[in-house]
N, C-alpha and C. Protein backbone atom coordinates (compact mmCIF):
# COMPACT_ATOMS: atom_id res chain seq x y z
N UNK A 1 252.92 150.47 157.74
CA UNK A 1 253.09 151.68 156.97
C UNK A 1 252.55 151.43 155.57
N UNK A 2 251.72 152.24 155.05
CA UNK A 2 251.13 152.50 153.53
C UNK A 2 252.20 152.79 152.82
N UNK A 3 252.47 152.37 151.58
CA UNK A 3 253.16 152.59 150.66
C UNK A 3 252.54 153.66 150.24
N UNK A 4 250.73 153.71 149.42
CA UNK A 4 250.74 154.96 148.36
C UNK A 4 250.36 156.47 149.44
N UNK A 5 250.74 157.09 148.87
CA UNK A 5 250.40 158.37 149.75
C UNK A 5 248.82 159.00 149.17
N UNK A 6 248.43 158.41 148.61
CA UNK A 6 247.13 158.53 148.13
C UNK A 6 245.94 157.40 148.88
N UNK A 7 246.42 156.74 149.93
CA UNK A 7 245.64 155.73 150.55
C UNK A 7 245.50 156.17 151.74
N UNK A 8 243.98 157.20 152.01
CA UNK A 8 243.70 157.61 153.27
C UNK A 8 242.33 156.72 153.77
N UNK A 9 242.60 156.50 154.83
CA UNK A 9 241.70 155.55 155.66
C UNK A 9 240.90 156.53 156.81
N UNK A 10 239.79 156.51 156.92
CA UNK A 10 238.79 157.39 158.06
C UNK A 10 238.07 156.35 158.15
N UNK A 11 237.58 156.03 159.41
CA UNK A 11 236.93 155.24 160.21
C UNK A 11 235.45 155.85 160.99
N UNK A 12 234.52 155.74 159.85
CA UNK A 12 233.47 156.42 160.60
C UNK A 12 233.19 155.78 161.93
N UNK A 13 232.01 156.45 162.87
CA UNK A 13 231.40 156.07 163.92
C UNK A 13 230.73 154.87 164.06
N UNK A 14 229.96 154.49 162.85
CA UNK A 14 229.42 152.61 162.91
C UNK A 14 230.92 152.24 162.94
N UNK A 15 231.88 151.86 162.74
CA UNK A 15 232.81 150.77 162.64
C UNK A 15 232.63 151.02 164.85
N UNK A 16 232.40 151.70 165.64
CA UNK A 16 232.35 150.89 166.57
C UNK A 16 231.32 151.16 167.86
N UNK A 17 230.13 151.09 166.81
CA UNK A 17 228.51 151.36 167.79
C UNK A 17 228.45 149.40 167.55
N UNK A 18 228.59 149.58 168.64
CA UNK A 18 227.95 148.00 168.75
C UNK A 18 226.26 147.64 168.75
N UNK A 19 225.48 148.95 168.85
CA UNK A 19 224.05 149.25 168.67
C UNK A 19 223.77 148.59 167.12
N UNK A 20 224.49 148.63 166.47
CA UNK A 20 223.81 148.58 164.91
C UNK A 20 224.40 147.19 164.61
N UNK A 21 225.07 146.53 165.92
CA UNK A 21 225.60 145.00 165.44
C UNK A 21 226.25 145.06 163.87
N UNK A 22 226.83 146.05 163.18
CA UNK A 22 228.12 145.99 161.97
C UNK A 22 227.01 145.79 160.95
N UNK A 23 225.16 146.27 160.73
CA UNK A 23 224.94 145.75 160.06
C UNK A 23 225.36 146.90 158.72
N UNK A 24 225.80 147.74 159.29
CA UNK A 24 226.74 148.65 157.83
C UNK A 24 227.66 148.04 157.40
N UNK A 25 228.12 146.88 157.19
CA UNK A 25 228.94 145.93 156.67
C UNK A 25 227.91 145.34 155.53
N UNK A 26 226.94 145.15 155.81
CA UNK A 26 226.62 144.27 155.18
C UNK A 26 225.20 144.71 153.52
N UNK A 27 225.30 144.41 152.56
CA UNK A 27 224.47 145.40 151.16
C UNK A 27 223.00 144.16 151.55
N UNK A 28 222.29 144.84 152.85
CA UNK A 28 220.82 144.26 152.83
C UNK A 28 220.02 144.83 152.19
N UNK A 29 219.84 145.75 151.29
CA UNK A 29 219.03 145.93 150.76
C UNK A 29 219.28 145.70 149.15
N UNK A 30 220.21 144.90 148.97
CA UNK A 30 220.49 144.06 148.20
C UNK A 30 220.83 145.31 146.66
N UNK A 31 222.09 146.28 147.18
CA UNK A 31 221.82 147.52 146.30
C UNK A 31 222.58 146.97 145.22
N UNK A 32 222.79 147.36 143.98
CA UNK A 32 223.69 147.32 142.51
C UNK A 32 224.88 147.95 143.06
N UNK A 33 225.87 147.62 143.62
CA UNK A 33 227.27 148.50 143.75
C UNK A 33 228.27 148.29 142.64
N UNK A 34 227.71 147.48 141.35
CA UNK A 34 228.50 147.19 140.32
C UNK A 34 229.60 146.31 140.22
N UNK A 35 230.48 146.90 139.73
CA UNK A 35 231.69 145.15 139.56
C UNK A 35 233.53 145.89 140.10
N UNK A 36 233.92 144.76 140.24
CA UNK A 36 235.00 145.63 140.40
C UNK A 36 235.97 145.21 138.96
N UNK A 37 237.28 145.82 138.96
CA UNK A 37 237.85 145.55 137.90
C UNK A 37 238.41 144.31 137.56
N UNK A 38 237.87 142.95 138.41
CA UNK A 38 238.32 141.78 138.18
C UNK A 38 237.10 141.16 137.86
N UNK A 39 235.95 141.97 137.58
CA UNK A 39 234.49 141.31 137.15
C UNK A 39 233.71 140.86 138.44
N UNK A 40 234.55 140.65 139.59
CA UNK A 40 233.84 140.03 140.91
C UNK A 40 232.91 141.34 141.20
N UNK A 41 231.37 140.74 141.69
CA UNK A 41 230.33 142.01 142.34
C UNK A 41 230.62 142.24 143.58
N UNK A 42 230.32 144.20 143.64
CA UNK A 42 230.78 144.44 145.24
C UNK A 42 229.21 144.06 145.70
N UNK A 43 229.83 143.40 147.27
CA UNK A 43 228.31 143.49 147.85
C UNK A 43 228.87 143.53 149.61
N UNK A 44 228.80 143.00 150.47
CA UNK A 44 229.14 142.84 151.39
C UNK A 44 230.80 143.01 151.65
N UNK A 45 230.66 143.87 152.69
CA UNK A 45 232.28 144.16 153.17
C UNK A 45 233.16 143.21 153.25
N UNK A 46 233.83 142.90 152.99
CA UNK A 46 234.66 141.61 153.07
C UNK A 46 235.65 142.25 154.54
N UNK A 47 235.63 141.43 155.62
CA UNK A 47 235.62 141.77 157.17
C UNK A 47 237.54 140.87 157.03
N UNK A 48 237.99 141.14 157.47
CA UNK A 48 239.28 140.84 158.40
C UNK A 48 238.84 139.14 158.54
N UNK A 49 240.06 138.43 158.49
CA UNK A 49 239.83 136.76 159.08
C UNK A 49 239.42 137.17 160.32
N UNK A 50 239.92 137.43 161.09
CA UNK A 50 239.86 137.68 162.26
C UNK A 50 238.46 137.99 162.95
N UNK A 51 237.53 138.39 162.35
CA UNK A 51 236.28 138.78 162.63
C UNK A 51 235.15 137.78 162.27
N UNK A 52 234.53 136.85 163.27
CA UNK A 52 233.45 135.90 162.80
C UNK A 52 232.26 136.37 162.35
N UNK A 53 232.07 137.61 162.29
CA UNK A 53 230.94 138.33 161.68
C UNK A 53 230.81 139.40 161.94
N UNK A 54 229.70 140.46 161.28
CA UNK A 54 229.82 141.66 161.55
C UNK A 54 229.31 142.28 162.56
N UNK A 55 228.92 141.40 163.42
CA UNK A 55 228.64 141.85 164.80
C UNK A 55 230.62 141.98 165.69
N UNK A 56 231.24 140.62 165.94
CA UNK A 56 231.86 140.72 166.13
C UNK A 56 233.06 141.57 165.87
N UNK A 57 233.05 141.83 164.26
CA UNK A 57 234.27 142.67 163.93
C UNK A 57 234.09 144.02 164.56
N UNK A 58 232.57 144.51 165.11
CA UNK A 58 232.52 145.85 165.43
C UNK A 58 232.69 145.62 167.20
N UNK A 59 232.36 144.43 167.46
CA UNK A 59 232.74 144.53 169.10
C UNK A 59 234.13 144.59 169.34
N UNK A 60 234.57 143.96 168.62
CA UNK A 60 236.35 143.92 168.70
C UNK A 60 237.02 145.54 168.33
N UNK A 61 236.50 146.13 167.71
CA UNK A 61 236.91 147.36 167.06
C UNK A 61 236.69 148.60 168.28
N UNK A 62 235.41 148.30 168.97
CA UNK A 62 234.63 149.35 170.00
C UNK A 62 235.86 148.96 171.58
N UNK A 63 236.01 147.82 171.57
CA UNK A 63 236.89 147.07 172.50
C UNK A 63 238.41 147.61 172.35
N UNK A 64 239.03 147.66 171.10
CA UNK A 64 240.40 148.17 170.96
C UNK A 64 240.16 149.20 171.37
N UNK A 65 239.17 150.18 171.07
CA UNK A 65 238.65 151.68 170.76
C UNK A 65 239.13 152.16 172.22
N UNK A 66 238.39 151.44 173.16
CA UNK A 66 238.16 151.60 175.04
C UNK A 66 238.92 151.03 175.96
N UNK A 67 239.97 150.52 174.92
CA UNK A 67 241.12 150.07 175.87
C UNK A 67 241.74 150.95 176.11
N UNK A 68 242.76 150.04 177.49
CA UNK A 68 243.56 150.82 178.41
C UNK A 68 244.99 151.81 177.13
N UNK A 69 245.41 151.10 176.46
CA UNK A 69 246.96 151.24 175.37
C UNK A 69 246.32 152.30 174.36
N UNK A 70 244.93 152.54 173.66
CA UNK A 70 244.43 152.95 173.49
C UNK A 70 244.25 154.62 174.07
N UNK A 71 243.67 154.42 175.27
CA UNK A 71 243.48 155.67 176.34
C UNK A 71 244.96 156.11 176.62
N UNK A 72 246.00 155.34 176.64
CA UNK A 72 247.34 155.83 177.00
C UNK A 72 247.91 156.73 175.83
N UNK A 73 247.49 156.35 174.82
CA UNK A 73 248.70 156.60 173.58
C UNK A 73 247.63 157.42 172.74
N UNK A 74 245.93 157.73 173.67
CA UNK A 74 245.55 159.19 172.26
C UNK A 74 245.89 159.94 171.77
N UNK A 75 246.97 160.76 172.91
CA UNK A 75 247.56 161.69 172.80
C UNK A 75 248.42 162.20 171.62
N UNK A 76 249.13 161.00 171.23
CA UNK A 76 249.44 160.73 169.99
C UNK A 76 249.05 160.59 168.74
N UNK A 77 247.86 160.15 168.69
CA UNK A 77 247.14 160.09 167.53
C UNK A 77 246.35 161.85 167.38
N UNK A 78 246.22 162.60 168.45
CA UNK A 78 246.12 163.99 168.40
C UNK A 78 247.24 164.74 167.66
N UNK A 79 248.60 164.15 168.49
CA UNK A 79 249.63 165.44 167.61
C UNK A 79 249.79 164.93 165.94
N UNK A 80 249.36 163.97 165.69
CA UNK A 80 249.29 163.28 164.00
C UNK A 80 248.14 164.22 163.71
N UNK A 81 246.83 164.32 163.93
CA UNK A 81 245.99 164.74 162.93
C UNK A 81 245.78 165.89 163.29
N UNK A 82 245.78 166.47 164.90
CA UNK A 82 245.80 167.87 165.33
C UNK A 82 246.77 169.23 165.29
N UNK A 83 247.89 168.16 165.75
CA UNK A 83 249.13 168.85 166.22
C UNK A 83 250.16 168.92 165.42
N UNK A 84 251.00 169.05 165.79
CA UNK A 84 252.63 169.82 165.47
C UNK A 84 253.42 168.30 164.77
N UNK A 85 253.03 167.21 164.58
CA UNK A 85 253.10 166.20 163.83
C UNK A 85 252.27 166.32 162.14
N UNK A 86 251.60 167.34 162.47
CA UNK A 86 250.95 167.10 160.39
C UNK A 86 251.51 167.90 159.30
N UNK A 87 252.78 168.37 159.81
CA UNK A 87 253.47 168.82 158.60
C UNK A 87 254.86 169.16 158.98
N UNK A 88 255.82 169.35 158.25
CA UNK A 88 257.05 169.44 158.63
C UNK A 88 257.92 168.14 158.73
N UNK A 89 259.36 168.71 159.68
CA UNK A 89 260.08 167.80 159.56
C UNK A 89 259.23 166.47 160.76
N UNK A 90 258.39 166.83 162.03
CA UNK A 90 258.05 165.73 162.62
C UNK A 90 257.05 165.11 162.16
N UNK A 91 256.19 165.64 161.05
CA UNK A 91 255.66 164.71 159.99
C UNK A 91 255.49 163.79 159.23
N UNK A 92 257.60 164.15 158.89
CA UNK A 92 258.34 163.44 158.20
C UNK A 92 258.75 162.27 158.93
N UNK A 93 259.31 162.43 160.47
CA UNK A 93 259.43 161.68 161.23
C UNK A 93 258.39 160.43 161.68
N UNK A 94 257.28 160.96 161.35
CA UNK A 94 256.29 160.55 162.39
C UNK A 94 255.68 159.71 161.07
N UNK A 95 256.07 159.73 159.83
CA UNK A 95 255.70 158.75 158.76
C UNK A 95 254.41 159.20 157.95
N UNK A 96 254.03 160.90 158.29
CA UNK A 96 252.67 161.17 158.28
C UNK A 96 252.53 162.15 157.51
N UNK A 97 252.76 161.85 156.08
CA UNK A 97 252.83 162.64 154.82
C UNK A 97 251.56 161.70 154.07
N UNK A 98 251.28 162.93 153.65
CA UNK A 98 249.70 162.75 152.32
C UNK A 98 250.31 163.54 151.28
N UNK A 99 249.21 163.35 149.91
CA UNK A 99 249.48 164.01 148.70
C UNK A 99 249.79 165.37 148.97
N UNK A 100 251.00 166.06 148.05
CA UNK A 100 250.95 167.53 148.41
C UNK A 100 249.45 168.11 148.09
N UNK A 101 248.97 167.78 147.49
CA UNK A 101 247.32 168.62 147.19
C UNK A 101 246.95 168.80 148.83
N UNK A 102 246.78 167.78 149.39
CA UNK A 102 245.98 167.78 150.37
C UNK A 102 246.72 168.77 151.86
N UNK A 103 247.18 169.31 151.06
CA UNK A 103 247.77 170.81 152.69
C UNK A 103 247.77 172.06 151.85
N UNK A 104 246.86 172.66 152.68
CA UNK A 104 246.48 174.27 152.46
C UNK A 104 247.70 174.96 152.15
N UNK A 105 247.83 175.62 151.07
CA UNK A 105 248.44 176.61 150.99
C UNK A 105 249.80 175.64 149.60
N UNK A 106 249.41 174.78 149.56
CA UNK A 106 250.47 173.71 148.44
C UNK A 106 250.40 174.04 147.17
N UNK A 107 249.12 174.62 146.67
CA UNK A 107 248.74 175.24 145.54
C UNK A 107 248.71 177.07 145.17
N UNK A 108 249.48 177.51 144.41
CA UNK A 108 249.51 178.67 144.00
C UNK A 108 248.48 179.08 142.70
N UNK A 109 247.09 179.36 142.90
CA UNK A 109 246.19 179.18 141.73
C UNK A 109 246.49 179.83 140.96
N UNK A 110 247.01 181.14 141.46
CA UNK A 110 247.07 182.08 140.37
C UNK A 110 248.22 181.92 139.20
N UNK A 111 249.21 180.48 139.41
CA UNK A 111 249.75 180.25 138.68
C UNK A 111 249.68 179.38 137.62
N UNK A 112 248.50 178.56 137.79
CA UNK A 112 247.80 177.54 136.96
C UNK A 112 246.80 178.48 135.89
N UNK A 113 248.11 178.29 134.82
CA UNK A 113 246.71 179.00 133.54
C UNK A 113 246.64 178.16 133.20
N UNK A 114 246.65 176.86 132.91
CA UNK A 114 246.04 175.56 132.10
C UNK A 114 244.56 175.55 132.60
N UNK A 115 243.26 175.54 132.26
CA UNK A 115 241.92 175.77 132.39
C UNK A 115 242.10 173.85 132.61
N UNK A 116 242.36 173.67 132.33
CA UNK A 116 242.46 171.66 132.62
C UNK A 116 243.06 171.63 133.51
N UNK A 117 243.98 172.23 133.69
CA UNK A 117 244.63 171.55 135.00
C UNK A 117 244.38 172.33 136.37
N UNK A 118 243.82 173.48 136.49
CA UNK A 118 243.27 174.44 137.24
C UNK A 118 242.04 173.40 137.56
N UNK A 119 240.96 173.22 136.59
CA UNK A 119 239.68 172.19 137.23
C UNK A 119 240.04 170.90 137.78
N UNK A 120 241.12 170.26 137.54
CA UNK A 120 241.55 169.06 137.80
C UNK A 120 242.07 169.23 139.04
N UNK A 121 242.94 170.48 139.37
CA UNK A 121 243.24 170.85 141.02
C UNK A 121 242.41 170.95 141.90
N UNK A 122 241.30 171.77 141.96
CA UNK A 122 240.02 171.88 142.37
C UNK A 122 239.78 170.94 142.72
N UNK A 123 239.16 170.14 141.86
CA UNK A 123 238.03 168.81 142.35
C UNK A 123 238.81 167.93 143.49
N UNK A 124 240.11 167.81 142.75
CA UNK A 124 240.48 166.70 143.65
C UNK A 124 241.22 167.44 145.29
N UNK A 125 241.14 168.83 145.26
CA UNK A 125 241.21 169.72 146.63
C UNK A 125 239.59 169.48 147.13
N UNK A 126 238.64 169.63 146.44
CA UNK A 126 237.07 169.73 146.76
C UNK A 126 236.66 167.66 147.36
N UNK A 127 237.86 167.33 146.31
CA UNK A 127 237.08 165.50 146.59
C UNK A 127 238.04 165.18 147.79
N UNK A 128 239.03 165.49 148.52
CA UNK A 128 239.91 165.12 149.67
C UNK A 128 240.39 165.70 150.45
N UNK A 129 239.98 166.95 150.38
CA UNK A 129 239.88 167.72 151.33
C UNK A 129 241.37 168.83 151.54
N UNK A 130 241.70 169.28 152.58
CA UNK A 130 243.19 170.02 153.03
C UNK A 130 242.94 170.38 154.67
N UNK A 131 244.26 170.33 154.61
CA UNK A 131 244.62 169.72 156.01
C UNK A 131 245.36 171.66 156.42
């Protein structure tokens, strides 16, 4: 379980085409992604121990993906992002609360006269979307 409710995770489609062998893990074209706030440069994904490379971390990932526990229990991961699990009390249950921004209808615009805080709602509805 995530502590911040601001820590959403999406898993594009390379994390498990085993066609591209994980090379989306890796900054080959050697881009500037800048520094992070401990001065260390981003460059290459830093992969799970668990993964001997980025071929492997994506075979292992495509492998969980097509398993049997997997195929049993989709259903579930449907009523979380589809169903009758993404808001309410089995929401609550189900551990599957995000920022209030991020669910339609959480914001009353017409009550935001602050011109700052009206653009500041926006973007970050426009930068994460609503559910």
């Amino acid at each position: 379980v995530l502590s911040s409710n601001t820590d959403v995770k999406e898993l594009i489609p390379e994390f498990y085409n085993v066609d591209t062998k994980g090379d989306f893990t890796l900054n080959t074209k050697n881009l500037d992604l800048g520094v992070r706030q401990d001065g260390d440069e981003v460059d290459d994904v830093i992969l799970p121990k668990w993964a001997r490379s980025s071929r492997s971390f994506v075979k292992t990932m495509r492998d969980a993906l097509e398993s049997k526990y997997v195929s049993e229990h989709l259903s579930e991961w449907i009523d979380l992002v589809f169903g009758y699990k993404q808001t309410g009390d089995e929401a609550i249950k189900a551990d599957n609360l995000f920022f209030p921004l991020t669910y339609e209808g959480a914001v009353k615009f017409e009550d935001l006269k602050d011109a700052t805080e009206r653009a500041s709602v926006e973007a970050q509805i426009r930068e994460f979307g609503q559910t």
